[in-house]
N, C-alpha and C. Protein backbone atom coordinates (compact mmCIF):
# COMPACT_ATOMS: atom_id res chain seq x y z
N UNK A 1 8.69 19.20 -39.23
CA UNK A 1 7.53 19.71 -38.54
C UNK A 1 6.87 18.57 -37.76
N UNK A 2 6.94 18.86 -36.80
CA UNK A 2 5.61 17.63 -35.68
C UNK A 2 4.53 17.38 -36.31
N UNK A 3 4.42 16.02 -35.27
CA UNK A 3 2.45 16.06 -36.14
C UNK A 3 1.63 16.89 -34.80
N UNK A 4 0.41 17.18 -35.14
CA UNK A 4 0.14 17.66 -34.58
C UNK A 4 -0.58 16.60 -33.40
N UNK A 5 -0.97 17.40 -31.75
CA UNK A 5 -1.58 16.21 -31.06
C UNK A 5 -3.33 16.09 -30.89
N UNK A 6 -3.27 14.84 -31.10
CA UNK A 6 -4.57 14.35 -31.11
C UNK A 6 -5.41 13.96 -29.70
N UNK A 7 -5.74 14.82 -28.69
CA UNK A 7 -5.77 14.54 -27.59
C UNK A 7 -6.86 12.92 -27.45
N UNK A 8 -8.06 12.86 -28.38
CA UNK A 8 -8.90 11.48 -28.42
C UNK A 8 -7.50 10.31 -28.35
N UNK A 9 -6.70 10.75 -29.46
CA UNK A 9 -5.97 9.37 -29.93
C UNK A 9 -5.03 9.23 -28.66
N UNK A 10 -4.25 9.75 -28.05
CA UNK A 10 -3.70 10.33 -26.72
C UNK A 10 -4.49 9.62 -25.63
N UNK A 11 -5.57 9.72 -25.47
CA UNK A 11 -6.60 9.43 -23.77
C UNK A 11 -6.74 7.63 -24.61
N UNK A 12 -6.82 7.04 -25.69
CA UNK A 12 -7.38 6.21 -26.27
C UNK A 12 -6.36 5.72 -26.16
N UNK A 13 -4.98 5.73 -26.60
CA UNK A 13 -3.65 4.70 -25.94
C UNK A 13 -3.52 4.77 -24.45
N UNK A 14 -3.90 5.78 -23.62
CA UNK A 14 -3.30 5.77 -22.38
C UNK A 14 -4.50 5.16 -21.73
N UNK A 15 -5.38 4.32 -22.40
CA UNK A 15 -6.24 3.75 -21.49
C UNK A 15 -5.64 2.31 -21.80
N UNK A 16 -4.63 2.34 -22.81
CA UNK A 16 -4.57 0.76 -23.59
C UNK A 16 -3.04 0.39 -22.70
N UNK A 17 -2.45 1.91 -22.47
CA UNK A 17 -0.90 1.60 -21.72
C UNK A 17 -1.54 1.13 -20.45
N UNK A 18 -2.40 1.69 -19.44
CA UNK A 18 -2.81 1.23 -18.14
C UNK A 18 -3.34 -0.09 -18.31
N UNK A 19 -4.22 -0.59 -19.30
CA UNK A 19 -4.35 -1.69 -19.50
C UNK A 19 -3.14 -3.18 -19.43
N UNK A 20 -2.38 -2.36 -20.58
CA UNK A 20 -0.98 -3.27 -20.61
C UNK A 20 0.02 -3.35 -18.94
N UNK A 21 0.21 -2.49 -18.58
CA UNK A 21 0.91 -2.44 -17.52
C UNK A 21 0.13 -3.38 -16.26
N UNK A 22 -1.11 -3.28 -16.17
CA UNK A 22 -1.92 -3.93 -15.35
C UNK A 22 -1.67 -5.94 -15.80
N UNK A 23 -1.50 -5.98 -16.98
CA UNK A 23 -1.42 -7.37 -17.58
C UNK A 23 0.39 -7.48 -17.35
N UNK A 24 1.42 -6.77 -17.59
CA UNK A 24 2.68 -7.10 -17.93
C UNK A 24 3.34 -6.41 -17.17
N UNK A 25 3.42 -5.63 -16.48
CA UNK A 25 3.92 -4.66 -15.35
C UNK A 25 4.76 -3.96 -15.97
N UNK A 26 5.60 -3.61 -15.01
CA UNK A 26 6.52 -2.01 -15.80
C UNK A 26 7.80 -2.21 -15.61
N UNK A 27 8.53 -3.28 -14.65
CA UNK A 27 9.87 -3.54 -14.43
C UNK A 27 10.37 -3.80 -15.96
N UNK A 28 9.86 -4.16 -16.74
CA UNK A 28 10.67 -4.60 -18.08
C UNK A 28 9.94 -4.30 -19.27
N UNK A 29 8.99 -2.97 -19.00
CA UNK A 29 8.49 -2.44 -20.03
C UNK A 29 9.46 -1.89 -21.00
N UNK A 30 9.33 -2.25 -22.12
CA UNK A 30 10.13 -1.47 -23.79
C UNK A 30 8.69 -1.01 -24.29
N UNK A 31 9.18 0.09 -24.85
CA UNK A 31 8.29 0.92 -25.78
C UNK A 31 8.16 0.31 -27.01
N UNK A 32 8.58 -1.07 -27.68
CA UNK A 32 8.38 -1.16 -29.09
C UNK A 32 7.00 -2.61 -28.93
N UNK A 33 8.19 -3.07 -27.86
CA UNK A 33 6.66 -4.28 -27.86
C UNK A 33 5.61 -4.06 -27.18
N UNK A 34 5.53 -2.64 -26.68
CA UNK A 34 4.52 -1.84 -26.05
C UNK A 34 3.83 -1.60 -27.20
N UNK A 35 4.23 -0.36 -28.22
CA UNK A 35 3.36 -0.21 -29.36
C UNK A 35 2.98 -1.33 -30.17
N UNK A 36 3.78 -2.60 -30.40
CA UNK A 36 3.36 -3.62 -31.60
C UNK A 36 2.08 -3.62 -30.59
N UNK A 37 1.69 -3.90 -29.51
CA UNK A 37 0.62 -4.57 -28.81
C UNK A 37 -0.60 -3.70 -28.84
N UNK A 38 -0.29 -2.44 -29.26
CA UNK A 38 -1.48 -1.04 -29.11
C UNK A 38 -1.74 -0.93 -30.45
N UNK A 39 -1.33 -1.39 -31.46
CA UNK A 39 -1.16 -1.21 -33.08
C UNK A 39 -0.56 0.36 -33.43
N UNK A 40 0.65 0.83 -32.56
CA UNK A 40 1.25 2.17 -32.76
C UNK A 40 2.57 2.01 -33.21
N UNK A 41 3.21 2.92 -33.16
CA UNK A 41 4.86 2.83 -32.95
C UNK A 41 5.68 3.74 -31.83
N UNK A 42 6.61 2.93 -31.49
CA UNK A 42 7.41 4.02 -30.69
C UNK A 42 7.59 4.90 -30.49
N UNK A 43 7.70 5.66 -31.66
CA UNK A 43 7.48 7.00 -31.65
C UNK A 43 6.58 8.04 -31.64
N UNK A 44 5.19 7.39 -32.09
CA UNK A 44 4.28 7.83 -31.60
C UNK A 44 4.17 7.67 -29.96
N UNK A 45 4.50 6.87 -29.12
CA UNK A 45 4.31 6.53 -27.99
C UNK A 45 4.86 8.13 -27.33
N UNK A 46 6.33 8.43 -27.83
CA UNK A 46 6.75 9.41 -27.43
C UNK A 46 6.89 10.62 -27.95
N UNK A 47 5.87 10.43 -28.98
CA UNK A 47 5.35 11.95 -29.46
C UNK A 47 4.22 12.36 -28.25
N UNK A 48 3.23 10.76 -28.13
CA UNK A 48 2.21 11.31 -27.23
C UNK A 48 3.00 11.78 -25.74
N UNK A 49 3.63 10.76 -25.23
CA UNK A 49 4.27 11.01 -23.70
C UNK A 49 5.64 11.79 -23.59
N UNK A 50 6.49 11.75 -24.46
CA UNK A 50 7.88 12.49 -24.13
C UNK A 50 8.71 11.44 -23.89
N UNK A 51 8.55 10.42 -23.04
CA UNK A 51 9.40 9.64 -22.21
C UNK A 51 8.60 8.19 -22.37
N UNK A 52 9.38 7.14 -21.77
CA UNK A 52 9.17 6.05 -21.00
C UNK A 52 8.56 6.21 -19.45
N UNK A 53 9.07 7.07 -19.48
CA UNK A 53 9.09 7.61 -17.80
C UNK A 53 7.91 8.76 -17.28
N UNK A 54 7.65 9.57 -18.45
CA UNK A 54 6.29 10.08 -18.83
C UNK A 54 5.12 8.88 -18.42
N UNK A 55 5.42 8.33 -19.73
CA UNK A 55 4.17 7.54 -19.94
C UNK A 55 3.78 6.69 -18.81
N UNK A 56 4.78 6.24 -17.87
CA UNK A 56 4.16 5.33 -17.08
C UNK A 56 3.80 6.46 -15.65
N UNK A 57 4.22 7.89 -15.28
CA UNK A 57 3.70 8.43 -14.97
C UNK A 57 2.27 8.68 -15.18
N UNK A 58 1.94 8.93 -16.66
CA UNK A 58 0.45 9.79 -16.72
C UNK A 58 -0.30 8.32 -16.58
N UNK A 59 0.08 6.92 -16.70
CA UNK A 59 -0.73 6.13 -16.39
C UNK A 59 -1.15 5.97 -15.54
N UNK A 60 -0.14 5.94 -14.06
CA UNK A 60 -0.38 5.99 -12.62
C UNK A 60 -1.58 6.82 -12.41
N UNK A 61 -1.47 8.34 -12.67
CA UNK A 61 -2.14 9.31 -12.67
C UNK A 61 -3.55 8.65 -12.94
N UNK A 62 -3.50 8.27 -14.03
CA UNK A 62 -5.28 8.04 -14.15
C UNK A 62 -5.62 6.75 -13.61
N UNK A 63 -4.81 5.66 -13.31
CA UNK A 63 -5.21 4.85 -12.76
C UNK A 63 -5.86 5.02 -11.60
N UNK A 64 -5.07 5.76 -10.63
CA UNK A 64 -5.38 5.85 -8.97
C UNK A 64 -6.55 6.04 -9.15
N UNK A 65 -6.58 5.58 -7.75
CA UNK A 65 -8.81 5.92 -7.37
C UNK A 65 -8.45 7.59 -7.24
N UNK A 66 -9.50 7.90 -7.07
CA UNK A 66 -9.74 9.36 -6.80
C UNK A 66 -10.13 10.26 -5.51
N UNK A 67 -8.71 9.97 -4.63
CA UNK A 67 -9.03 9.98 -3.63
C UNK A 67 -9.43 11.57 -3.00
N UNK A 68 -9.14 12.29 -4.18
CA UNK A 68 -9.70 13.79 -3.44
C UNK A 68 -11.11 14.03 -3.69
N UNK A 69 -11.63 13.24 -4.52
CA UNK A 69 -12.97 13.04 -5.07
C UNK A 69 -13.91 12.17 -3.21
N UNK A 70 -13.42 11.29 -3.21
CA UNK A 70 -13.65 10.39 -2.34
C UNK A 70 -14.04 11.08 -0.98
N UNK A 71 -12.96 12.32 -0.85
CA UNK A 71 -13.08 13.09 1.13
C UNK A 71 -13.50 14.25 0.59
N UNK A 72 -13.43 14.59 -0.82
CA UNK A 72 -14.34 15.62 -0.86
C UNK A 72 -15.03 16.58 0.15
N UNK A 73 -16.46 15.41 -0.49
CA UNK A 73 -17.63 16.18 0.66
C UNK A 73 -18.03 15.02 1.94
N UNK A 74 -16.98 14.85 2.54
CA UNK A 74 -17.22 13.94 3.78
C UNK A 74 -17.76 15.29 4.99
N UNK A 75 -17.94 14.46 5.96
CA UNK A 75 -18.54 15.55 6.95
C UNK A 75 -18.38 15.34 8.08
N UNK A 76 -18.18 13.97 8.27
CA UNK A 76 -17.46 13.77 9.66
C UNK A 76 -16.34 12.70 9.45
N UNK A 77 -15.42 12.50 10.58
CA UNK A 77 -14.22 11.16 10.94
C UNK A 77 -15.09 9.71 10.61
N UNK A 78 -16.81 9.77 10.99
CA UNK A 78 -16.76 8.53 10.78
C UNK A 78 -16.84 8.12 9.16
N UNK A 79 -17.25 9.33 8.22
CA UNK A 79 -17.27 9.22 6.76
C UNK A 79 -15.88 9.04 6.39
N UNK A 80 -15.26 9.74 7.01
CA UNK A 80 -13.89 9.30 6.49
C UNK A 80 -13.26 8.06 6.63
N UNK A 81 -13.67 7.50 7.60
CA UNK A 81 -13.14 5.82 7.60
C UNK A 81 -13.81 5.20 7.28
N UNK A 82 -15.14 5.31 6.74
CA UNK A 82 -15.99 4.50 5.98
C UNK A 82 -15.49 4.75 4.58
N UNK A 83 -15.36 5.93 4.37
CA UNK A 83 -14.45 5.94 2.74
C UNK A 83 -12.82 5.43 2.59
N UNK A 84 -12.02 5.70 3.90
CA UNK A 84 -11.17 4.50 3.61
C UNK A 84 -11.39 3.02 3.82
N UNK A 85 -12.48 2.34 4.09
CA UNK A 85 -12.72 1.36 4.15
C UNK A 85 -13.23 0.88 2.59
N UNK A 86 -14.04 1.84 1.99
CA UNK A 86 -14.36 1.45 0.58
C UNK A 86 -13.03 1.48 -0.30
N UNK A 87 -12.10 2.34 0.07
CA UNK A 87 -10.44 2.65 -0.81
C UNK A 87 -10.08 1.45 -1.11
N UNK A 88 -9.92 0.77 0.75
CA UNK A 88 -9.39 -0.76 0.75
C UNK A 88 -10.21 -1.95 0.24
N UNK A 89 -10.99 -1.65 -0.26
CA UNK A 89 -12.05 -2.79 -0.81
C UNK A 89 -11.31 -2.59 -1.93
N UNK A 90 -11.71 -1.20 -3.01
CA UNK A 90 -11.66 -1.44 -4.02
C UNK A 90 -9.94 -1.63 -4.67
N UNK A 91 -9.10 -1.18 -3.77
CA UNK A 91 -8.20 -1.82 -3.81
C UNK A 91 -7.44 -2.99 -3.80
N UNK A 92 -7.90 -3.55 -2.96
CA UNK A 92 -7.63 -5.38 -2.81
C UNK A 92 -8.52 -6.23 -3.15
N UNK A 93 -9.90 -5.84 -3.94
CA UNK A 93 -10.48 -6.66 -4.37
C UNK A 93 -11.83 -6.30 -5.48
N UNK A 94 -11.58 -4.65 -5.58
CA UNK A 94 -12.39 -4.21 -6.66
C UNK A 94 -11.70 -3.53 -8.01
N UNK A 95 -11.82 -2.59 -8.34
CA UNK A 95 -11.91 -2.09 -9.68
C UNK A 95 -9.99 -1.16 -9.72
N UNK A 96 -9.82 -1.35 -8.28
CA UNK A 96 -8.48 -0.29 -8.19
C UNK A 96 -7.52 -1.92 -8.11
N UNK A 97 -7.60 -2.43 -7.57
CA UNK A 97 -6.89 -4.09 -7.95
C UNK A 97 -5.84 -4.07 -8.84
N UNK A 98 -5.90 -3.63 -9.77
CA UNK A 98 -5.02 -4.00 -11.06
C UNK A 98 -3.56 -2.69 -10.66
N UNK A 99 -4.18 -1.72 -11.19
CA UNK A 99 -3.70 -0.48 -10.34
C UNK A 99 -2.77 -0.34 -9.37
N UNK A 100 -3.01 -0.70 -8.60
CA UNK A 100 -2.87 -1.24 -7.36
C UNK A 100 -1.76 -1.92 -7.62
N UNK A 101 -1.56 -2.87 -8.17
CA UNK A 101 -0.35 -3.40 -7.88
C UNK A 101 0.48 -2.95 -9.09
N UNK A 102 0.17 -2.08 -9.97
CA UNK A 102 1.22 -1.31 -10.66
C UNK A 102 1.87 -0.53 -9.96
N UNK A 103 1.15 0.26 -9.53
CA UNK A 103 1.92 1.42 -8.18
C UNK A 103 2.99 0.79 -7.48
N UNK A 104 2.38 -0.10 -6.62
CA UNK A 104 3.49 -0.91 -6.00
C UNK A 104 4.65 -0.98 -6.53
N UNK A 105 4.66 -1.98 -7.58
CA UNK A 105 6.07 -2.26 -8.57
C UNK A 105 6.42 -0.80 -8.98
N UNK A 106 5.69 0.00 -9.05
CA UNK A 106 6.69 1.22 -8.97
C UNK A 106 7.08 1.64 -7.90
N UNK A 107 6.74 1.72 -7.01
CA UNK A 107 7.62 1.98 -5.42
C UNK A 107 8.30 1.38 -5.27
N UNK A 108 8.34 -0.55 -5.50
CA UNK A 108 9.67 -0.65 -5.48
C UNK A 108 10.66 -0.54 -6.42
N UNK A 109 10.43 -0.24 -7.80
CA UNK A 109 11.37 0.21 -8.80
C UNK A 109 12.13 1.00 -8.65
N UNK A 110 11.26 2.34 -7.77
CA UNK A 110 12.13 3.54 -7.32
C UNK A 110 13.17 3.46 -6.46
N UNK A 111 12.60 2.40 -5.05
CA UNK A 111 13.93 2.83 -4.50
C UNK A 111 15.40 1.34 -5.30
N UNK A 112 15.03 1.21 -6.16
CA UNK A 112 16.28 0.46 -6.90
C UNK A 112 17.06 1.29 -8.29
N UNK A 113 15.75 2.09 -8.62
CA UNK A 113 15.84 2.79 -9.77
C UNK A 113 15.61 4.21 -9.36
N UNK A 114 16.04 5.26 -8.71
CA UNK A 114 15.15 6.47 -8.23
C UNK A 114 15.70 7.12 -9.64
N UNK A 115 16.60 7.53 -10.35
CA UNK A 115 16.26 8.22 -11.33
C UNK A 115 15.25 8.34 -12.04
N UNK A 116 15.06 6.98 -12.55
CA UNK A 116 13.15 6.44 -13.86
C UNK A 116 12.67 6.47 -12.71
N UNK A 117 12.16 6.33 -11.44
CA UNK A 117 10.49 5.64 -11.17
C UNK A 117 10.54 6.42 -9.62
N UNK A 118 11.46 7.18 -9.57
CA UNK A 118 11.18 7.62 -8.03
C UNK A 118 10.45 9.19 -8.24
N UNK A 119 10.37 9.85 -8.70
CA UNK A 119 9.77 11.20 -8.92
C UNK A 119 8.13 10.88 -9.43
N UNK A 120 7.80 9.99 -10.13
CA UNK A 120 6.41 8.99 -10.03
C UNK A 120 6.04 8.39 -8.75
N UNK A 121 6.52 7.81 -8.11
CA UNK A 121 6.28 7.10 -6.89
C UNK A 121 6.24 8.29 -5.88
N UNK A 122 7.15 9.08 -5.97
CA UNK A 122 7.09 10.04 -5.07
C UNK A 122 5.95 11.04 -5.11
N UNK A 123 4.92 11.25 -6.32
CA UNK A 123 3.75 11.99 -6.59
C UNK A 123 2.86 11.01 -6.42
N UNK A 124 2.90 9.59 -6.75
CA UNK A 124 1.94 9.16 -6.14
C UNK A 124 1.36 8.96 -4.43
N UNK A 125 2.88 8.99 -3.71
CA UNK A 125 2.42 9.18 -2.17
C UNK A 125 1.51 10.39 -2.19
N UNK A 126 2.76 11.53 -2.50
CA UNK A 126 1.57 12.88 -2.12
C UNK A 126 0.53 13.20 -2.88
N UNK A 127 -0.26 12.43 -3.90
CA UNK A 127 -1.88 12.60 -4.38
C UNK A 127 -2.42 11.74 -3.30
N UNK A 128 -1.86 11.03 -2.90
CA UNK A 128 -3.13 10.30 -1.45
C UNK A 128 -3.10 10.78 -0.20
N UNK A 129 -1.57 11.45 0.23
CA UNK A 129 -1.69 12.07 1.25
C UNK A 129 -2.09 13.18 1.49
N UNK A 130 -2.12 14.35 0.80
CA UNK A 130 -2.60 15.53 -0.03
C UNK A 130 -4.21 15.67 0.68
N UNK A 131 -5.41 14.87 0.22
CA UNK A 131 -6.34 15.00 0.46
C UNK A 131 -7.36 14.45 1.45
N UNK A 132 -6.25 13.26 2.37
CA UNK A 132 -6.78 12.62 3.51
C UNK A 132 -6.18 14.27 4.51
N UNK A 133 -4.63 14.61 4.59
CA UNK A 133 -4.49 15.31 5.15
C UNK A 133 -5.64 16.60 5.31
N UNK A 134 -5.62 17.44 4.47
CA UNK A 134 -6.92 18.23 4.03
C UNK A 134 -8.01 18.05 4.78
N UNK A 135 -8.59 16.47 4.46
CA UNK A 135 -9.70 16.63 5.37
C UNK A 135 -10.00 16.59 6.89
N UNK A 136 -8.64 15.75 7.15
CA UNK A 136 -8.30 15.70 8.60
C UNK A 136 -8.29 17.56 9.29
N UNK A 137 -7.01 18.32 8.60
CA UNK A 137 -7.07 19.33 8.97
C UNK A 137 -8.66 20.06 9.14
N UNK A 138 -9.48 19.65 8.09
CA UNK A 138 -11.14 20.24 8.26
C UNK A 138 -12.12 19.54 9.13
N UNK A 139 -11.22 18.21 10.12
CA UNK A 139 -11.80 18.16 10.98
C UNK A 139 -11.47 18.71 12.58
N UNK A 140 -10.12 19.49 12.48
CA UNK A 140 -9.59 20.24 13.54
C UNK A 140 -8.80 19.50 13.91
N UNK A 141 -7.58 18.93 12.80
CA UNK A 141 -6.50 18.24 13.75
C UNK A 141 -5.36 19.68 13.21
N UNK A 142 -4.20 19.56 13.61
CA UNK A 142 -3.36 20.50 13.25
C UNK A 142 -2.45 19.79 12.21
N UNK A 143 -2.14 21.05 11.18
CA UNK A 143 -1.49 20.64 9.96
C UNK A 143 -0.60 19.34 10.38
N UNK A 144 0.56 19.79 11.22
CA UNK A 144 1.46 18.79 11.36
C UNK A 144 0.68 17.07 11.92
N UNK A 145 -0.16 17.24 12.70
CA UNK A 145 -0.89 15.88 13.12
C UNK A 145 -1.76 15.33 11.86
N UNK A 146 -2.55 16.02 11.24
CA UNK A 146 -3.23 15.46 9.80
C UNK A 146 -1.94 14.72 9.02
N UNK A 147 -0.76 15.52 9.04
CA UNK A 147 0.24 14.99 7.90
C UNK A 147 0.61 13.55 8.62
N UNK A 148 0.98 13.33 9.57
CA UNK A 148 1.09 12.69 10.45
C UNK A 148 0.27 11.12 10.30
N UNK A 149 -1.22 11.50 10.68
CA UNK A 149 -2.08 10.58 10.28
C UNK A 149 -2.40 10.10 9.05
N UNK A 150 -2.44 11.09 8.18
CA UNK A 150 -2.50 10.81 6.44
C UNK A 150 -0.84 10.11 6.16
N UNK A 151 -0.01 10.50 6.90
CA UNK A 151 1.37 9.36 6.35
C UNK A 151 0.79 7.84 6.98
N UNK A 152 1.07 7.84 7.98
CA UNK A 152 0.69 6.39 8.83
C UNK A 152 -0.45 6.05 8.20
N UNK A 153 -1.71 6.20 7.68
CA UNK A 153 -2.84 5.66 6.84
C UNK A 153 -2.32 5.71 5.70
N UNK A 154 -1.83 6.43 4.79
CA UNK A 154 -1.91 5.73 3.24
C UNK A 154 -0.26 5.00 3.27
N UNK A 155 1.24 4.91 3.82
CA UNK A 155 1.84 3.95 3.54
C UNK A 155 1.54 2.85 4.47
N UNK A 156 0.31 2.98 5.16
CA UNK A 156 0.00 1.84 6.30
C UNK A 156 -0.56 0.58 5.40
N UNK A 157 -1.21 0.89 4.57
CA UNK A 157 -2.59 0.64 3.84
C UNK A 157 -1.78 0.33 2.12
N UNK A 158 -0.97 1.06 2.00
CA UNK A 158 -0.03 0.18 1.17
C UNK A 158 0.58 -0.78 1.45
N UNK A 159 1.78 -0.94 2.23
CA UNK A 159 2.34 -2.22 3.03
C UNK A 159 1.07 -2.82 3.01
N UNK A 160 0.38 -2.98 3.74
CA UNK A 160 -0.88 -4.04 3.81
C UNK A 160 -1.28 -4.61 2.86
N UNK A 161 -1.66 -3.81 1.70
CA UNK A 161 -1.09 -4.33 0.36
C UNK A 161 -0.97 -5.26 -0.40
N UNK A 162 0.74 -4.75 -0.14
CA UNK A 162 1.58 -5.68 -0.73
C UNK A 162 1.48 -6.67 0.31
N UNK A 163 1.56 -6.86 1.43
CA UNK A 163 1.38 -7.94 2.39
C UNK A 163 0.52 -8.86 1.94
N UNK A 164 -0.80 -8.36 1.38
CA UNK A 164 -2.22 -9.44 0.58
C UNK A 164 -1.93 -9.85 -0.34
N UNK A 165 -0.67 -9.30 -1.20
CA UNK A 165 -0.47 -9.85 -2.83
C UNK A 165 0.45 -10.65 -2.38
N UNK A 166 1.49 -10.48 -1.59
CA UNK A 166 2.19 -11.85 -1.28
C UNK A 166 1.67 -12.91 -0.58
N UNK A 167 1.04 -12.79 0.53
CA UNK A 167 0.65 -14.08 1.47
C UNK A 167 -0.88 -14.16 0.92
N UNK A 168 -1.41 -13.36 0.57
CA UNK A 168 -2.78 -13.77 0.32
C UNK A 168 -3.91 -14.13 1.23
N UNK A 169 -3.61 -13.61 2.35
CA UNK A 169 -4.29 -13.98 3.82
C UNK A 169 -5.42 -12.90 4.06
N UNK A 170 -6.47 -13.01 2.94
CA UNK A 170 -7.27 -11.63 3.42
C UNK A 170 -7.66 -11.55 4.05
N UNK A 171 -8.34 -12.77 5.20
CA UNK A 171 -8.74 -12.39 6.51
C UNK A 171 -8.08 -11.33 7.64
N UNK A 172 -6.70 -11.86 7.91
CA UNK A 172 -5.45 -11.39 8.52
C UNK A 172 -5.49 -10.03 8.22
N UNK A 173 -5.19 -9.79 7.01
CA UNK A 173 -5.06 -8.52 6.60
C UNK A 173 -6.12 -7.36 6.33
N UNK A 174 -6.90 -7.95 6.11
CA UNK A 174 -7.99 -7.00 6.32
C UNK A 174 -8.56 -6.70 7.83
N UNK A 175 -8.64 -7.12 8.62
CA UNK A 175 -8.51 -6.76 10.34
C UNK A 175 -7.58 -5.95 10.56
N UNK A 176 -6.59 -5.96 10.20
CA UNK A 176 -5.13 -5.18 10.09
C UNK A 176 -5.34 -3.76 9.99
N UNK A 177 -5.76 -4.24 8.35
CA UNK A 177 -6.39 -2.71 7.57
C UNK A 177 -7.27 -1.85 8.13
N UNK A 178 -8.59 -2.83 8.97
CA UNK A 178 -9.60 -1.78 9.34
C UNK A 178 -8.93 -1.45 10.74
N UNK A 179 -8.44 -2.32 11.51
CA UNK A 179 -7.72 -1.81 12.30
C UNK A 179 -7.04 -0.35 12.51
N UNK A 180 -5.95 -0.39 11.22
CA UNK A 180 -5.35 0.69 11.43
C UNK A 180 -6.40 1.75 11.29
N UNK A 181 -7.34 1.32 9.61
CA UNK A 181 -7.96 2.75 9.60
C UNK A 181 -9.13 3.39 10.98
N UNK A 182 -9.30 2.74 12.02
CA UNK A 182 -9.85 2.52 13.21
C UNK A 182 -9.25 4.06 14.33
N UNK A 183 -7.43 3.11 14.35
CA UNK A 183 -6.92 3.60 14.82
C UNK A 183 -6.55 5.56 14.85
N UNK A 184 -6.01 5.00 13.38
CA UNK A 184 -5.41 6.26 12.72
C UNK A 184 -6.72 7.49 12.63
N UNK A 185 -7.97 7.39 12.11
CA UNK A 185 -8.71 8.58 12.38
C UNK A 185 -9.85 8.41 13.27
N UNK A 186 -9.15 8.79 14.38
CA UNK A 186 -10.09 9.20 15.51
C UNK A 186 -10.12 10.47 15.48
């Protein structure tokens, strides 16, 4: 018989897995020296998640900023690039930072690994494109042009990125960034 699930004990490791992954990344995550480090076991890991591949899914998930939260209740193009301008803050240098470069290492995991990490990577594009598109369309662009602009802004703004975690040139890159987001929603 299963144990039964404890959703507290559940939200209470998966704040400790996003934690860990943010400190040790995910290319060479094991589930055992994952749990010695949470005070669990393996199998609890995958009683709570199912998988390896689970778990670093539902972490992504709660990590990301909240970007449908974010365009919500915007009201015009210029709120909207003032809220991707706050995305890219808190991305490259606030509270989404850590995050942030988990995702990454999973995009590139996927395309080396697409079995484990590409069906994750691939939901994480469309939760960001999903709701920039949306609002674009509610400012009267047409489906296909919103998708359009919401692709070119959120893998624009990734690359850029990873561009800051390697060279480290935030001046450069942040001109870049507001640039594009400048460009992209007019």
């Amino acid at each position: 018989m299963s144990r039964p699930f404890d959703d507290h004990k559940r939200d209470e490791l998966l704040r400790e897995v996003v934690a860990y992954l943010e400190r040790e990344g995910v290319a060479n995550l094991s589930l055992r020296p994952l749990a010695a480090e949470l005070d669990t076991s393996a199998r609890m890991l995958l009683h709570y998640f199912g998988s390896k591949e689970a778990l670093v899914a539902r972490a992504l998930a709660v990590a990301r900023p909240d970007i449908d939260g974010l365009v919500r209740n915007i009201d015009s193009l210029a709120d909207l690039r003032d809220a991707a301008r706050a995305v890219w803050r808190s991305i490259t240098r606030g509270a989404q930072r850590s995050s942030l470069h988990v995702l990454n290492e999973v995009m590139g995991l996927a395309v080396a690994q697409p079995d484990e990490f590409g069906a994750t990577a691939a939901e994480s594009v469309h939760d960001w494109l999903g709701p920039v598109r949306d609002a674009l369309v509610n400012f009267g662009r047409t489906s296909t042009e919103a998708t359009t602009k919401a692709t070119i802004l959120v893998s624009g703004l990734r690359g850029l990125s990873m561009d800051l975690a390697v060279t480290r040139e935030r001046a450069r890159v942040d001109r870049a960034a507001y640039a594009l987001i400048d460009v992209v929603l007019v």
